[in-house]
Protein backbone atom coordinates (compact mmCIF):
# COMPACT_ATOMS: atom_id res chain seq x y z
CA UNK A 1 26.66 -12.58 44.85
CA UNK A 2 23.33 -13.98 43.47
CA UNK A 3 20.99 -12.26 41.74
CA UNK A 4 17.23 -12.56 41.09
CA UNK A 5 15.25 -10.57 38.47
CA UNK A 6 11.67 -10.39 37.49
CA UNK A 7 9.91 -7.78 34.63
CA UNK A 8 9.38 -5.32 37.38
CA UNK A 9 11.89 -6.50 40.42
CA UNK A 10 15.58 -7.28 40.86
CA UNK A 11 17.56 -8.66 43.65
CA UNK A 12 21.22 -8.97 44.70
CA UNK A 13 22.11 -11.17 47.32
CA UNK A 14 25.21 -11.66 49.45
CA UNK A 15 26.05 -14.78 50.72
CA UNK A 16 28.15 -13.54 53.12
CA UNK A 17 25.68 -11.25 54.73
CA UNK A 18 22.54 -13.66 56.64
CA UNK A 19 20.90 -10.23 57.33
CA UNK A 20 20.84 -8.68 53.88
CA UNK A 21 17.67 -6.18 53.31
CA UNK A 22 17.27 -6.23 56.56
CA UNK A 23 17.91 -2.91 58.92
CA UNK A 24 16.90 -2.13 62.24
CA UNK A 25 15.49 1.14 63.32
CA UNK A 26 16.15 3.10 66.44
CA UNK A 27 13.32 1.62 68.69
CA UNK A 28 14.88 -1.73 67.72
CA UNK A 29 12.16 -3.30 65.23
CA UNK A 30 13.50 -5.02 62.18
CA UNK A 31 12.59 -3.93 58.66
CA UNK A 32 12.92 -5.06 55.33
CA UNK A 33 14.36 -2.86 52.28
CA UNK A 34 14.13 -3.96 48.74
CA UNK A 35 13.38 -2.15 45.26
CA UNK A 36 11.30 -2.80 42.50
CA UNK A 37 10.91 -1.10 39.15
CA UNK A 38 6.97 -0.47 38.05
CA UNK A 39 8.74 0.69 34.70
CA UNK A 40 11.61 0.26 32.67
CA UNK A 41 12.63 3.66 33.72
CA UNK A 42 11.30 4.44 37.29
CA UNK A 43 12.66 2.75 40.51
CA UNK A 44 10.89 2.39 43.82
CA UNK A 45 12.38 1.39 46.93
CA UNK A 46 10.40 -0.43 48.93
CA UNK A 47 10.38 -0.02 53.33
CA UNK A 48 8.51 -2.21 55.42
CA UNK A 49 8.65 -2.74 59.50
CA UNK A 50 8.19 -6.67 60.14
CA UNK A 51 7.06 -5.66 63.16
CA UNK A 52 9.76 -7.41 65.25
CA UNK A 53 12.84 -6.99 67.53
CA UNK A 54 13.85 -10.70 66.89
CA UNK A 55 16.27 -11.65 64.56
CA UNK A 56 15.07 -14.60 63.54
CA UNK A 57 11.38 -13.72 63.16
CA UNK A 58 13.03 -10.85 60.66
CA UNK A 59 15.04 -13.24 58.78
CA UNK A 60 12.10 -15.17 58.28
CA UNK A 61 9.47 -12.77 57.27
CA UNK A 62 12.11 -11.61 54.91
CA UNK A 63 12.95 -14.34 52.96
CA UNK A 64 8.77 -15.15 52.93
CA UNK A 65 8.31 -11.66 51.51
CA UNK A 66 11.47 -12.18 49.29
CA UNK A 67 10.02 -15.17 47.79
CA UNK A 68 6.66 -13.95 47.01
CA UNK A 69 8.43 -10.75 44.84
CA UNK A 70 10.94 -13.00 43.46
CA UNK A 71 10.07 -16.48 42.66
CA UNK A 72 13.41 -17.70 42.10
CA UNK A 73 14.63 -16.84 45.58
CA UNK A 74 14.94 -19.33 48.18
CA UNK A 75 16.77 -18.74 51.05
CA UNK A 76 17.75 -22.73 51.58
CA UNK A 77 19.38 -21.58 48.53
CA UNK A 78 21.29 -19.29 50.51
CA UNK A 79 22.52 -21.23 52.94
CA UNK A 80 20.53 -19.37 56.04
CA UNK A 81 18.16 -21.70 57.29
């Protein structure tokens, strides 16, 4: 398991699992799932469609929006791409 924090985000990431924060809904499009934490005490979780019934298109929205709220994330890292 890695994990990536920021002041106001923090991420745990499975190896194992190529389609973490990633769920798909029941008309078949692909969103993402993540939290973040606008205070020390409060936590938001955080839904967004990608807009997509393709896997791969998913995955790779993900890890662009993954990257943007967590700077230390690659998914090369990963092992995924």
């Amino acid at each position: 398991m890695t994990c990536y924090e920021t002041e106001t985000a923090a991420l745990r990431v499975d190896p194992r699992n190529p389609n973490h924060h990633l769920y798909r809904n029941n008309g078949g499009n692909w969103w993402i799932h993540y939290r973040v934490y606008p205070t020390p005490y409060t936590a938001e979780r955080v839904r967004r469609s990608l807009g997509t019934k393709c896997l791969r298109s998913a995955r790779q929205q993900r890890d662009q929006i993954l990257a943007r709220v967590f700077p230390g994330y690659s998914a090369a890292e990963e092992g995924r791409r």
